[in-house]
C-alpha atoms as a PDB file:
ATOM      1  CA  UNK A   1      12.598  40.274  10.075  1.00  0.00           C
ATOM      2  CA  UNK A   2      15.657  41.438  11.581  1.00  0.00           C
ATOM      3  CA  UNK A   3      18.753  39.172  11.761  1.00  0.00           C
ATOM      4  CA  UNK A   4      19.519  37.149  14.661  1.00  0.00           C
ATOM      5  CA  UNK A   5      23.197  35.654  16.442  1.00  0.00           C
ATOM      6  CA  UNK A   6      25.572  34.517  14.024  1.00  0.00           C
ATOM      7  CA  UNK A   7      24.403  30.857  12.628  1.00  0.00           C
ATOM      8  CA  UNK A   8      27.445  29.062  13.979  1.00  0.00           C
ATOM      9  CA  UNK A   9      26.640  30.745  17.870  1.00  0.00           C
ATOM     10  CA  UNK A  10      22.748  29.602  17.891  1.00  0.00           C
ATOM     11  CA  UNK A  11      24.328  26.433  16.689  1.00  0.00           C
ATOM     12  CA  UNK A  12      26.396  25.602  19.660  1.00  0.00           C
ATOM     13  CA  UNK A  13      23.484  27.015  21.859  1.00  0.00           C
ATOM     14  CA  UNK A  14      20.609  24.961  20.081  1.00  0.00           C
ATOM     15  CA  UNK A  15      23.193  21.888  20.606  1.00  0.00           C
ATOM     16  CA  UNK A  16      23.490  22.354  24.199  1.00  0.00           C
ATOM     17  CA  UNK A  17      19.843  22.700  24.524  1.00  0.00           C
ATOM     18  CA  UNK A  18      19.071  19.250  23.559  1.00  0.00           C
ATOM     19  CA  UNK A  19      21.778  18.194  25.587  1.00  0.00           C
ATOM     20  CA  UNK A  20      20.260  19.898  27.956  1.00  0.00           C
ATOM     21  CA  UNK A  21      16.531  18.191  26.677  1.00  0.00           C
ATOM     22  CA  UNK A  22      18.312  14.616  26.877  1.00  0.00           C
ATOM     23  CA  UNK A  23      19.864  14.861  30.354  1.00  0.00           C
ATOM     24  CA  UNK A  24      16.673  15.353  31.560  1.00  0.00           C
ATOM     25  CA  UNK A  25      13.989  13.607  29.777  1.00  0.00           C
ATOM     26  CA  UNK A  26      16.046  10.295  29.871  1.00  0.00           C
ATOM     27  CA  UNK A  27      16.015   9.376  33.478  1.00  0.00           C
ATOM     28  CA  UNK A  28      12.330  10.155  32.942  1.00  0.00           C
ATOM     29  CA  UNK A  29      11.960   7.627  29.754  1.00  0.00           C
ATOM     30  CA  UNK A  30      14.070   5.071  32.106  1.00  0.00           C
ATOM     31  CA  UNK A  31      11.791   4.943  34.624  1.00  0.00           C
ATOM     32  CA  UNK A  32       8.232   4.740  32.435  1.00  0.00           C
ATOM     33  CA  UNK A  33      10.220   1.520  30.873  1.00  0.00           C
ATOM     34  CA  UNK A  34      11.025   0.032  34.247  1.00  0.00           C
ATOM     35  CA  UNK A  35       7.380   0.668  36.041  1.00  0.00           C
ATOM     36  CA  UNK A  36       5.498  -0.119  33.107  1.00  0.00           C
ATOM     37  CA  UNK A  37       3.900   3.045  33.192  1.00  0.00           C
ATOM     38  CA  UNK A  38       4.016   4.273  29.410  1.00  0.00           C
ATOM     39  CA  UNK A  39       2.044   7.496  30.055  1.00  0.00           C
ATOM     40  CA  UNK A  40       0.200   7.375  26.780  1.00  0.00           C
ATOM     41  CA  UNK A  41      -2.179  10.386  26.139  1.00  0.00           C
ATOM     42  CA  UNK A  42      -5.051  10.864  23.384  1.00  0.00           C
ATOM     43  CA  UNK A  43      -3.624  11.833  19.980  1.00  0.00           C
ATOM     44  CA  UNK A  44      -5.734  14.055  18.483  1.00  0.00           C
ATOM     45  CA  UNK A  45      -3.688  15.490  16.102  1.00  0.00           C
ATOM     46  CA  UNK A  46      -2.113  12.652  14.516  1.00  0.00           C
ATOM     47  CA  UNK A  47      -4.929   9.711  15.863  1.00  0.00           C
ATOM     48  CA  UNK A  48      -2.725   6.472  14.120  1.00  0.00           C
ATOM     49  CA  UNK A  49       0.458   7.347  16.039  1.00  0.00           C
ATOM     50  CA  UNK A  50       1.655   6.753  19.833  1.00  0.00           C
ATOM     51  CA  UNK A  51       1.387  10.022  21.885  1.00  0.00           C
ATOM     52  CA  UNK A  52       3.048  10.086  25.621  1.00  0.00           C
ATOM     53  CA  UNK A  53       2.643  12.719  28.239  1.00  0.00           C
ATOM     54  CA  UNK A  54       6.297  12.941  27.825  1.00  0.00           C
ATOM     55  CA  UNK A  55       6.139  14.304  24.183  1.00  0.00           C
ATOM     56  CA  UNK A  56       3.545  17.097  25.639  1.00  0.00           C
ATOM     57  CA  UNK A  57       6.257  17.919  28.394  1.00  0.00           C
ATOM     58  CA  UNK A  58       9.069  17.925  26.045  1.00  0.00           C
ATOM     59  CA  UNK A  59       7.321  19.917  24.029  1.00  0.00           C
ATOM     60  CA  UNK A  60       6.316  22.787  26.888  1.00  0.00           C
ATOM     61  CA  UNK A  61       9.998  22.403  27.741  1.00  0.00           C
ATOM     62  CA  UNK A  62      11.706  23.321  24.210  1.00  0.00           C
ATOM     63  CA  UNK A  63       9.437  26.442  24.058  1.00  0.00           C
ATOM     64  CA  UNK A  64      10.660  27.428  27.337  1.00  0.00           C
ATOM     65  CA  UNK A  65      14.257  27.074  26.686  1.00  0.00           C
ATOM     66  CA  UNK A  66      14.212  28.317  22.838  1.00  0.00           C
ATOM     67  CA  UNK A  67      12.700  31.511  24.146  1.00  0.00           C
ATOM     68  CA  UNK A  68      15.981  31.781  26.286  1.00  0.00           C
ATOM     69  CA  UNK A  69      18.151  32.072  23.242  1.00  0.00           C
ATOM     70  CA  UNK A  70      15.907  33.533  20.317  1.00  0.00           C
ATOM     71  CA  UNK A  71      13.771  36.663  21.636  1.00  0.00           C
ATOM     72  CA  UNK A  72      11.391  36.130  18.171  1.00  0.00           C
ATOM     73  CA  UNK A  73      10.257  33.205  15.996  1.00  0.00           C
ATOM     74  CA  UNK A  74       7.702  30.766  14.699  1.00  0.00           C
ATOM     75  CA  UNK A  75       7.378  27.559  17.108  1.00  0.00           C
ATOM     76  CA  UNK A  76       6.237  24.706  14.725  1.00  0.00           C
ATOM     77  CA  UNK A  77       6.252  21.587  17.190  1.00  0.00           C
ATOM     78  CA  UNK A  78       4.773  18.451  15.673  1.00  0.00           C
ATOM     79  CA  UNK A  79       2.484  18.474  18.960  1.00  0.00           C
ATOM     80  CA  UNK A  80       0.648  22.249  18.030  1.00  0.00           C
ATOM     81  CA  UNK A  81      -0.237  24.796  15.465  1.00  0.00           C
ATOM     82  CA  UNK A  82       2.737  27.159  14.666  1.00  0.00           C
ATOM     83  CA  UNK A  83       3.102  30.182  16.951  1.00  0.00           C
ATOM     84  CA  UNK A  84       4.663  33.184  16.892  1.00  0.00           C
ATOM     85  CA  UNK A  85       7.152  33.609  20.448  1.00  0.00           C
ATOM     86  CA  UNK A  86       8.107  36.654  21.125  1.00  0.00           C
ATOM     87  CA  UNK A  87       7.400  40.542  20.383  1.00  0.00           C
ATOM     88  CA  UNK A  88       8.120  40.268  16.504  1.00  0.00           C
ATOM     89  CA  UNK A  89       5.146  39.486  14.869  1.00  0.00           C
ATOM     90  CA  UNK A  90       6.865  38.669  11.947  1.00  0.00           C
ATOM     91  CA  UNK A  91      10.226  36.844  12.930  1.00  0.00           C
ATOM     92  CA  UNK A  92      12.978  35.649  10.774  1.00  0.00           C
ATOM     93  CA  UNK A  93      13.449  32.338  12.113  1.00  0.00           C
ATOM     94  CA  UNK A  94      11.285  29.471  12.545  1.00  0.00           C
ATOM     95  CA  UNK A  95      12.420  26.754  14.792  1.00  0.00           C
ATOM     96  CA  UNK A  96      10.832  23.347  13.991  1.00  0.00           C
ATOM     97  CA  UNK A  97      10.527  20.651  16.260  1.00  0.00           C
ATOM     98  CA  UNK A  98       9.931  17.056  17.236  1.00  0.00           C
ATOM     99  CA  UNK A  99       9.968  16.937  20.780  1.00  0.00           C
ATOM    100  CA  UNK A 100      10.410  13.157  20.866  1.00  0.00           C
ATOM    101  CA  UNK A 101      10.190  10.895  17.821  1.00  0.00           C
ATOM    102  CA  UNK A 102       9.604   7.203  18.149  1.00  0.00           C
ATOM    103  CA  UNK A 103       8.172   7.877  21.491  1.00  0.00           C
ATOM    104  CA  UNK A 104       6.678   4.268  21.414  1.00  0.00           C
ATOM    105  CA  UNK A 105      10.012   3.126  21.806  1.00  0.00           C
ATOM    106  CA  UNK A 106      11.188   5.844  24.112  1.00  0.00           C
ATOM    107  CA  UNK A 107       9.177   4.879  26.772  1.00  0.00           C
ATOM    108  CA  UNK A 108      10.351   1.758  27.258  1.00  0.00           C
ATOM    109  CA  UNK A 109      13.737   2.982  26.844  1.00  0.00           C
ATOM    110  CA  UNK A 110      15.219   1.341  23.514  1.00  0.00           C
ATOM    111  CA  UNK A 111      15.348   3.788  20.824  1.00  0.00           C
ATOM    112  CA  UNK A 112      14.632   7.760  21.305  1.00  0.00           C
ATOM    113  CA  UNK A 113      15.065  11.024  19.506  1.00  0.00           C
ATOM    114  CA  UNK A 114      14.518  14.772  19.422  1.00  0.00           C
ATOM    115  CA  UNK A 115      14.937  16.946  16.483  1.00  0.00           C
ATOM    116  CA  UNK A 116      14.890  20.500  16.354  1.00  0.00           C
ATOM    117  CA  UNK A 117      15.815  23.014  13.044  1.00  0.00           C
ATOM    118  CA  UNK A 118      15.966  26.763  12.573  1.00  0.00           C
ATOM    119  CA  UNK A 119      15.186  27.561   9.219  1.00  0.00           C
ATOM    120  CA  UNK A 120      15.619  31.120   8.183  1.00  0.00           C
ATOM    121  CA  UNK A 121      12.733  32.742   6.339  1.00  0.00           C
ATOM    122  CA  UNK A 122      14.999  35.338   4.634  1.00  0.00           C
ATOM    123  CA  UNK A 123      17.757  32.982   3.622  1.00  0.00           C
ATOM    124  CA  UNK A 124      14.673  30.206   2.769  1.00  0.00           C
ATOM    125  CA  UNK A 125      16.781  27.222   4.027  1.00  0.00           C
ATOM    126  CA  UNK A 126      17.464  25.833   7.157  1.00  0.00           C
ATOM    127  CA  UNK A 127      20.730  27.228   9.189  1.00  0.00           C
ATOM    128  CA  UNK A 128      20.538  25.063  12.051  1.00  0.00           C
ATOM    129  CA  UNK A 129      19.748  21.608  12.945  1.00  0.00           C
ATOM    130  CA  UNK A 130      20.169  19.395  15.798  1.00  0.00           C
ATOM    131  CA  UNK A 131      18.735  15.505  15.929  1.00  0.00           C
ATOM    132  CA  UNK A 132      19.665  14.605  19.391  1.00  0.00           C
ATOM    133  CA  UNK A 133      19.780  10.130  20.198  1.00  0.00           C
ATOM    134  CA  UNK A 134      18.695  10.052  23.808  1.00  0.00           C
ATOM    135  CA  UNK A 135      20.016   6.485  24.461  1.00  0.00           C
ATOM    136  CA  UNK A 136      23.406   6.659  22.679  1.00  0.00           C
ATOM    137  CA  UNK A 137      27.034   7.559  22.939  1.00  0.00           C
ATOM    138  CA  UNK A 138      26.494   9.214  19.900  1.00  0.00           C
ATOM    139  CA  UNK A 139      24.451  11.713  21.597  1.00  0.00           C
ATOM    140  CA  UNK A 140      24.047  14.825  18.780  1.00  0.00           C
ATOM    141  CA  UNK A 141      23.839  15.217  14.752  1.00  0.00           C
ATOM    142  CA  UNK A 142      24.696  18.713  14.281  1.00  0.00           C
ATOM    143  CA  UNK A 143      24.491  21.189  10.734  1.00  0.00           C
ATOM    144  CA  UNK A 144      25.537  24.800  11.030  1.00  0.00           C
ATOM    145  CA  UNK A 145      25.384  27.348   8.280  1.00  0.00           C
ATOM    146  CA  UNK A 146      28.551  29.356   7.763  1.00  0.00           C
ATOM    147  CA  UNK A 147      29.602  32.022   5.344  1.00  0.00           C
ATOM    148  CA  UNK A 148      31.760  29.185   3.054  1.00  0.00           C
ATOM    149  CA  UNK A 149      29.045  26.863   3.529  1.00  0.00           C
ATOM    150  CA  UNK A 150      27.221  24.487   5.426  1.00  0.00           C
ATOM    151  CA  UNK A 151      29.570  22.133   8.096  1.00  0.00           C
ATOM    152  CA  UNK A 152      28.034  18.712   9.844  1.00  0.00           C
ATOM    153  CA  UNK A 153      29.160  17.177  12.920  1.00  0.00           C
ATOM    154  CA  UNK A 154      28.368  14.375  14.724  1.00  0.00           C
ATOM    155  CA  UNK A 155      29.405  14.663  19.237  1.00  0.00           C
ATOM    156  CA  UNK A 156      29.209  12.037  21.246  1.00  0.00           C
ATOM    157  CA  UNK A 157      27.775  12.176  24.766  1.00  0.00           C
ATOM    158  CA  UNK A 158      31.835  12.924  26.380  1.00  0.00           C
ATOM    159  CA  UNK A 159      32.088  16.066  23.842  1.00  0.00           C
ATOM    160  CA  UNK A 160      34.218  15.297  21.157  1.00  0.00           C
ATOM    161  CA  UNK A 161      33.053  16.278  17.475  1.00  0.00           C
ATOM    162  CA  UNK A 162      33.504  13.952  14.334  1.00  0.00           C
ATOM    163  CA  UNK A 163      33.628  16.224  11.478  1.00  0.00           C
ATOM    164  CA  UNK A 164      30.768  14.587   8.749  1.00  0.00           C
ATOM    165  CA  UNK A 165      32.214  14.431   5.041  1.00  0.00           C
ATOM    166  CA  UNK A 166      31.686  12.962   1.915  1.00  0.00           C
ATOM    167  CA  UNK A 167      31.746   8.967   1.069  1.00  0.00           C
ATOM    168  CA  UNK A 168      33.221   6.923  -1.399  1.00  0.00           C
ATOM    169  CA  UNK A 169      30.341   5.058  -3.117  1.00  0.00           C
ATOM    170  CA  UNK A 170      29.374   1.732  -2.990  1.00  0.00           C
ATOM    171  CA  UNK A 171      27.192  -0.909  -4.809  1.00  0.00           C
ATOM    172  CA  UNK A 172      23.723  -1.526  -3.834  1.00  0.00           C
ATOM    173  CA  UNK A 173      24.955  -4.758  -3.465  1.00  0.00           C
ATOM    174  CA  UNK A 174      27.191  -4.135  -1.435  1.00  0.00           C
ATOM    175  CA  UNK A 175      25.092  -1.283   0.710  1.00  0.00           C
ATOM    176  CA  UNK A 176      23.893  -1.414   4.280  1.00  0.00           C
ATOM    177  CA  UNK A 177      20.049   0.139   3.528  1.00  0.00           C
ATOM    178  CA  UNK A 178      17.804   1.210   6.241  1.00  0.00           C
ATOM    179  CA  UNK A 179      14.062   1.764   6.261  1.00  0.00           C
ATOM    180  CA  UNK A 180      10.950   2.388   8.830  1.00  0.00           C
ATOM    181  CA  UNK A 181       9.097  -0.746   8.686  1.00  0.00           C
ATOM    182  CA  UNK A 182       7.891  -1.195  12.020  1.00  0.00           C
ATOM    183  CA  UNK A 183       4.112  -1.287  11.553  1.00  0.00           C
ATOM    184  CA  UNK A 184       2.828  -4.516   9.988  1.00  0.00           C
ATOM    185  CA  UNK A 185       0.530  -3.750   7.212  1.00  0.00           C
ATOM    186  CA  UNK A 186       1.239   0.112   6.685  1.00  0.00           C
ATOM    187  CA  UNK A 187       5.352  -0.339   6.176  1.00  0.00           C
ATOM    188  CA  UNK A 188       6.576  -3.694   6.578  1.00  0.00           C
ATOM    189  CA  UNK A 189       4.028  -5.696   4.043  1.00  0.00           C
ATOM    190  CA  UNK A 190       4.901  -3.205   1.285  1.00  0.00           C
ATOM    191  CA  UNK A 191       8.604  -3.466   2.039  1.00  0.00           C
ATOM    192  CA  UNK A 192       8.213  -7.652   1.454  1.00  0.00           C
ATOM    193  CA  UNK A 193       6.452  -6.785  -2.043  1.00  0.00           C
ATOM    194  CA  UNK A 194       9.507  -4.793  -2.766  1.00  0.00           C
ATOM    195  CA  UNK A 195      11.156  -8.091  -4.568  1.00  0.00           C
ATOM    196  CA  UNK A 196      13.280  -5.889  -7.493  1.00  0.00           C
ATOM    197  CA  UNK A 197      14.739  -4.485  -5.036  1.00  0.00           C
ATOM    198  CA  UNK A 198      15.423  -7.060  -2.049  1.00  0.00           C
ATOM    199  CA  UNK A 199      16.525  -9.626  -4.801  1.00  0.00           C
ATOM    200  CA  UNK A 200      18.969  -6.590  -6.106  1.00  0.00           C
ATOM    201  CA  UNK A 201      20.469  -6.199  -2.691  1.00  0.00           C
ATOM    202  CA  UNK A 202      20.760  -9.970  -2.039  1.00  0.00           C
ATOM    203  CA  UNK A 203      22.817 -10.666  -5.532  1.00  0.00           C
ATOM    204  CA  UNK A 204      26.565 -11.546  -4.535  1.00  0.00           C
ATOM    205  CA  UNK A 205      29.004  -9.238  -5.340  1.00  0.00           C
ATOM    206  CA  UNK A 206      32.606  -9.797  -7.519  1.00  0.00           C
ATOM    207  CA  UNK A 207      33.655 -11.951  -5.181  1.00  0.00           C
ATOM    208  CA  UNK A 208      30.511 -14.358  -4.772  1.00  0.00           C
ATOM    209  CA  UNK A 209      29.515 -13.000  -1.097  1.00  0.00           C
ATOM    210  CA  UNK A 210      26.227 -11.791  -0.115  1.00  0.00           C
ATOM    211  CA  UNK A 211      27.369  -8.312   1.312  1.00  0.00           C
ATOM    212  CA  UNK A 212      24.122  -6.483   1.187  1.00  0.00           C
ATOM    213  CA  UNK A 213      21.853  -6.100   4.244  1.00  0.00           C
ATOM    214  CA  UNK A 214      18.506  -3.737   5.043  1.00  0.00           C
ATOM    215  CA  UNK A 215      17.628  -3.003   8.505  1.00  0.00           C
ATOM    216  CA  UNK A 216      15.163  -0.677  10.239  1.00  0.00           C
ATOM    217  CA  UNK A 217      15.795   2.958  11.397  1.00  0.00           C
ATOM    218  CA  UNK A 218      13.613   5.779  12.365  1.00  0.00           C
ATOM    219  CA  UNK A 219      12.995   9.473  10.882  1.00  0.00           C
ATOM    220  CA  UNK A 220      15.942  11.894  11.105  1.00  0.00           C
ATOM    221  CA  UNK A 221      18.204  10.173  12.846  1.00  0.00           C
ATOM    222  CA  UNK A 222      18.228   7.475   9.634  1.00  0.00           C
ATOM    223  CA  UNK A 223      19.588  10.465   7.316  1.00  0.00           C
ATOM    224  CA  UNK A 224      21.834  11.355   9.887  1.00  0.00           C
ATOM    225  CA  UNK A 225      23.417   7.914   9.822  1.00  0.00           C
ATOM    226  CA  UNK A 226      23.919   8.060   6.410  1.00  0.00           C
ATOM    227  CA  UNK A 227      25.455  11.241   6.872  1.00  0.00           C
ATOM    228  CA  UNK A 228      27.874   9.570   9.362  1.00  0.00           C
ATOM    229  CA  UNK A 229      28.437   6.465   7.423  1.00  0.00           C
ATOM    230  CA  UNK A 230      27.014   4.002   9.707  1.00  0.00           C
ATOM    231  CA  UNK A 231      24.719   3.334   7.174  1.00  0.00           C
ATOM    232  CA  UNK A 232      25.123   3.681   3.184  1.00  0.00           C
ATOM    233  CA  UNK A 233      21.003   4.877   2.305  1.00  0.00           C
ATOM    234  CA  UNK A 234      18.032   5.329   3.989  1.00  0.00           C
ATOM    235  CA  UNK A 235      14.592   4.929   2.140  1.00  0.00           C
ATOM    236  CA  UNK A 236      11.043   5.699   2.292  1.00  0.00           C
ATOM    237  CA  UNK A 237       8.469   5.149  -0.240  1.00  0.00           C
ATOM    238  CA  UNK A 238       5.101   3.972   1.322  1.00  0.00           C
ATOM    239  CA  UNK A 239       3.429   6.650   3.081  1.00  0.00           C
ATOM    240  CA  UNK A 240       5.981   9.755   3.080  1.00  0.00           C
ATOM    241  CA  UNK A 241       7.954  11.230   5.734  1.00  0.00           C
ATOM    242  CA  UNK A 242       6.123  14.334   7.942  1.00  0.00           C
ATOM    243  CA  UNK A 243       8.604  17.206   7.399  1.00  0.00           C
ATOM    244  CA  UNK A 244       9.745  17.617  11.140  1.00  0.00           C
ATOM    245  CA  UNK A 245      10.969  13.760  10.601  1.00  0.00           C
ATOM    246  CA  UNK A 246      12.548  14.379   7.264  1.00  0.00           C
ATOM    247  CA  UNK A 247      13.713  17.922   7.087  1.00  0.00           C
ATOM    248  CA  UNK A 248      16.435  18.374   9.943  1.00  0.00           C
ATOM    249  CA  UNK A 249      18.195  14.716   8.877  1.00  0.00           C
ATOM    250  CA  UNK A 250      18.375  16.476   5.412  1.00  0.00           C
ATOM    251  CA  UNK A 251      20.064  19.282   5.840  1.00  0.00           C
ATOM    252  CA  UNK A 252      22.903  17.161   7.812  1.00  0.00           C
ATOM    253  CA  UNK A 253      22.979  15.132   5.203  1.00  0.00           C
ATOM    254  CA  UNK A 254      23.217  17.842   2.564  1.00  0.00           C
ATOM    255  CA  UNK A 255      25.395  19.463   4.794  1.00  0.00           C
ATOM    256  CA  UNK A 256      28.146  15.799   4.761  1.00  0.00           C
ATOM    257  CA  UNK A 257      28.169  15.748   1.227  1.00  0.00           C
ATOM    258  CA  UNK A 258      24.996  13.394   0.964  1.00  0.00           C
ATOM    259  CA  UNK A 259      22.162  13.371  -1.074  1.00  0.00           C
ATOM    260  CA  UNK A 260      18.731  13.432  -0.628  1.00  0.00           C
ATOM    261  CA  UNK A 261      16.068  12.261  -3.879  1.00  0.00           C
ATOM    262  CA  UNK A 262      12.351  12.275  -4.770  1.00  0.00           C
ATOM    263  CA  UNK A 263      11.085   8.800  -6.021  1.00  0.00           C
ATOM    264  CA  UNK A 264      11.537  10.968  -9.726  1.00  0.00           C
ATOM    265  CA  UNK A 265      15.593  11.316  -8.745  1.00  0.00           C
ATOM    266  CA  UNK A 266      14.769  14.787  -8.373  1.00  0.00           C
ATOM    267  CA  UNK A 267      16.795  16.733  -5.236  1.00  0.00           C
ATOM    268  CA  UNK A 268      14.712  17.418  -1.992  1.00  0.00           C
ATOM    269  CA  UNK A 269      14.752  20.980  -1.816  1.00  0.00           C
ATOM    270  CA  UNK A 270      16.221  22.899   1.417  1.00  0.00           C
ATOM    271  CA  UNK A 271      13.281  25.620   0.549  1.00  0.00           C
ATOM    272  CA  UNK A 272      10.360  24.752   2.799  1.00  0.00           C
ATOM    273  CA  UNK A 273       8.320  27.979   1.756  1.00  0.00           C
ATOM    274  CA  UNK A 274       8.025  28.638   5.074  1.00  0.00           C
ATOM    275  CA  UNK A 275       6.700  32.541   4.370  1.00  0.00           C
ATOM    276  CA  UNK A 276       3.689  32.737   6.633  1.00  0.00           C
ATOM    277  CA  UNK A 277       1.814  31.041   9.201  1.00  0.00           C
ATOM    278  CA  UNK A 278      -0.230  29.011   6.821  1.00  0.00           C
ATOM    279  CA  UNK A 279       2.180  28.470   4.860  1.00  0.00           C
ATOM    280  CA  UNK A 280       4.181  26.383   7.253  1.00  0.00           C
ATOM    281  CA  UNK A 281       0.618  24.856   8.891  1.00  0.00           C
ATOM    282  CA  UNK A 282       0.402  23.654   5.204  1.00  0.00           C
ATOM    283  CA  UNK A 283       4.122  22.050   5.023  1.00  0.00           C
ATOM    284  CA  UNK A 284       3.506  20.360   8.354  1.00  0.00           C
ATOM    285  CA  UNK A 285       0.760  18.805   6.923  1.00  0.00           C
ATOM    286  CA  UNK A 286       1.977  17.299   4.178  1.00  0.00           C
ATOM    287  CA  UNK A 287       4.670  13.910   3.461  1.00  0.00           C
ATOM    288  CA  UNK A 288       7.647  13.093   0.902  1.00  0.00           C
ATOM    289  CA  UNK A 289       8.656  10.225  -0.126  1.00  0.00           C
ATOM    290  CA  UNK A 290      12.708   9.883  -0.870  1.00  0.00           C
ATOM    291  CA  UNK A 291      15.404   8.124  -0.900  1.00  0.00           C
ATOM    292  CA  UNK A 292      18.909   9.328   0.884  1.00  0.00           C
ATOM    293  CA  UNK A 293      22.163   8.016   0.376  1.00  0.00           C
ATOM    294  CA  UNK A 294      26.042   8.750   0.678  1.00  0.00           C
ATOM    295  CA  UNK A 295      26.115   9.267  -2.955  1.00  0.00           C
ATOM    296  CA  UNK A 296      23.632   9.945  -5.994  1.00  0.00           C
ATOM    297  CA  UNK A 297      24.548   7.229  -7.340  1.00  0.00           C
ATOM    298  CA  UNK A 298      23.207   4.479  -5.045  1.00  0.00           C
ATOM    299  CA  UNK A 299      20.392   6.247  -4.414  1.00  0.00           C
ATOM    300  CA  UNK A 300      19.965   5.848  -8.497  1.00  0.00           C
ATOM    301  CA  UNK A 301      19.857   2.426  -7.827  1.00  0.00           C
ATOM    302  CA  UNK A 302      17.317   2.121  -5.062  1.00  0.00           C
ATOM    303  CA  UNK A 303      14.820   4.353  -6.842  1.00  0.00           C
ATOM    304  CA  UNK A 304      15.644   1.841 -10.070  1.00  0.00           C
ATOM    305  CA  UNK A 305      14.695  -0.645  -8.621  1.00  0.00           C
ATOM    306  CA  UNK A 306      11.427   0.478  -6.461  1.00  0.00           C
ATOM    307  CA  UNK A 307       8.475  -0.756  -7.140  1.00  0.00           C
ATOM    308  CA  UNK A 308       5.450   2.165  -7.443  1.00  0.00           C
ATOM    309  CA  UNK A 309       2.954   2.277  -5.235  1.00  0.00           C
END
């Protein structure tokens, strides 16, 4: 497994990459909103959720240009079993990727996003990742690894970087909370039977307003929020979070000073145990439930407060 560029270098190139995804998958998405014509394809790998023939392009597409910058690694797409690219049989890196989550959306041109990670089998973390918002100004979530440490950025679509850090807490009720909820009885009844914790968020704070709010967001990009403090936590406790939704969102929010819990209050690990093939076949295959917030100790108070399932 030898080494590869210098983390901060594939970085910048797996940022300009999905750049380089979004400039030319959205004019695409645009136009299957305006015909009409969603493209939807047969799911056979994952037969509850919304498949388009874009996510099988996009997916072609990020092999194609990955293999331009990293001459070895493991291709784990959420649309096919990992491969090995390249001559190495046994590479260091393995890139994950979701060619194009909440593609049901996408299509018809309202929310859309693409999230690739490099995760270093040696260093058993990730190093890189990159959850790209297709119809935003806030275009790119990015984590680099770098000898002091990990750094997180968020760039918006004209170039300029906002340096991700550390936020002040605040009171749950007091919190902007975000969770997937969009299908009826698989997410959003459970959320209603939540009551602890909806009748926590709606109690007024010192000075007798109603401050808290909960909202819907989608995969990575929710964690990545939170990282940016648009939002203050991000939660999911029904079904569990596939790891190519979760995993790149968490290491930007590890990587601005967030945190990232088990319904236990135990610490998502960065450690995929990514070591062979089956190994990461296995992790793709499984879910997590978790809650992520700007600080441990709101997310405390969400998991307090959750009903089990």
């Amino acid at each position: 497994m030898p080494s590869q560029m210098p983390w901060p270098e594939l970085g910048a190139k797996l940022a300009g990459m999905v750049q380089t995804m979004i400039g030319e998958v959205r004019p695409r998405l645009l136009q299957s909103a305006l015909s009409g014509e969603h493209a939807e394809s047969e799911n056979l790998r994952h037969t509850d959720n919304f498949l388009s023939a874009h996510d099988l392009w996009m997916h072609e597409r990020y092999r194609e240009l990955l293999s331009k910058h990293i001459p070895s690694y493991v291709y784990a797409s959420e649309e096919a079993d990992p491969q090995v690219i390249g001559d190495d049989p046994d590479p260091d890196l393995c890139v994950l990727v979701d060619p194009l989550d909440t593609s049901e959306l996408a299509v018809r041109a309202l929310h859309g996003y693409t999230h690739v990670m490099a995760y270093s089998r040696t260093l058993r973390r990730p190093v890189v990742s990159v959850v790209g918002d297709i119809f935003h100004h806030v275009q790119l979530y990015l984590a680099t690894l770098h000898p002091d440490g990990d750094s997180a950025f968020a760039i918006t679509a004209d170039g300029t970087r906002h340096r991700l850090c550390p936020r002040s807490p605040v009171p749950l009720t007091e919190a902007l909370i975000t969770n997937y909820s969009m299908k009826p009885a698989e997410r959003f009844i459970p959320l209603a039977e939540q009551r602890p914790l909806l009748t926590a968020l709606s109690q007024p704070t010192h000075n007798g307003k109603n401050r808290g709010r909960i909202g819907v967001d989608f995969g990575s990009v929710s964690l990545c929020h939170v990282a940016a403090g648009f939002t203050d936590a991000t939660f999911e406790f029904a079904k569990g979070f596939a790891i190519w939704d979760l995993a790149p969102g968490h290491h930007i929010l590890h990587a601005a000073g967030g945190t990232a819990l088990d319904l236990n209050g135990r610490p998502l690990k960065l450690d995929h145990g990514f070591d062979s093939l089956s190994d990461i076949a296995r992790a793709m295959n499984q879910r997590q439930k978790f809650v992520a917030a700007s600080h441990r100790h709101l997310a405390g108070e969400i998991i307090r407060t959750l009903l089990p399932e």
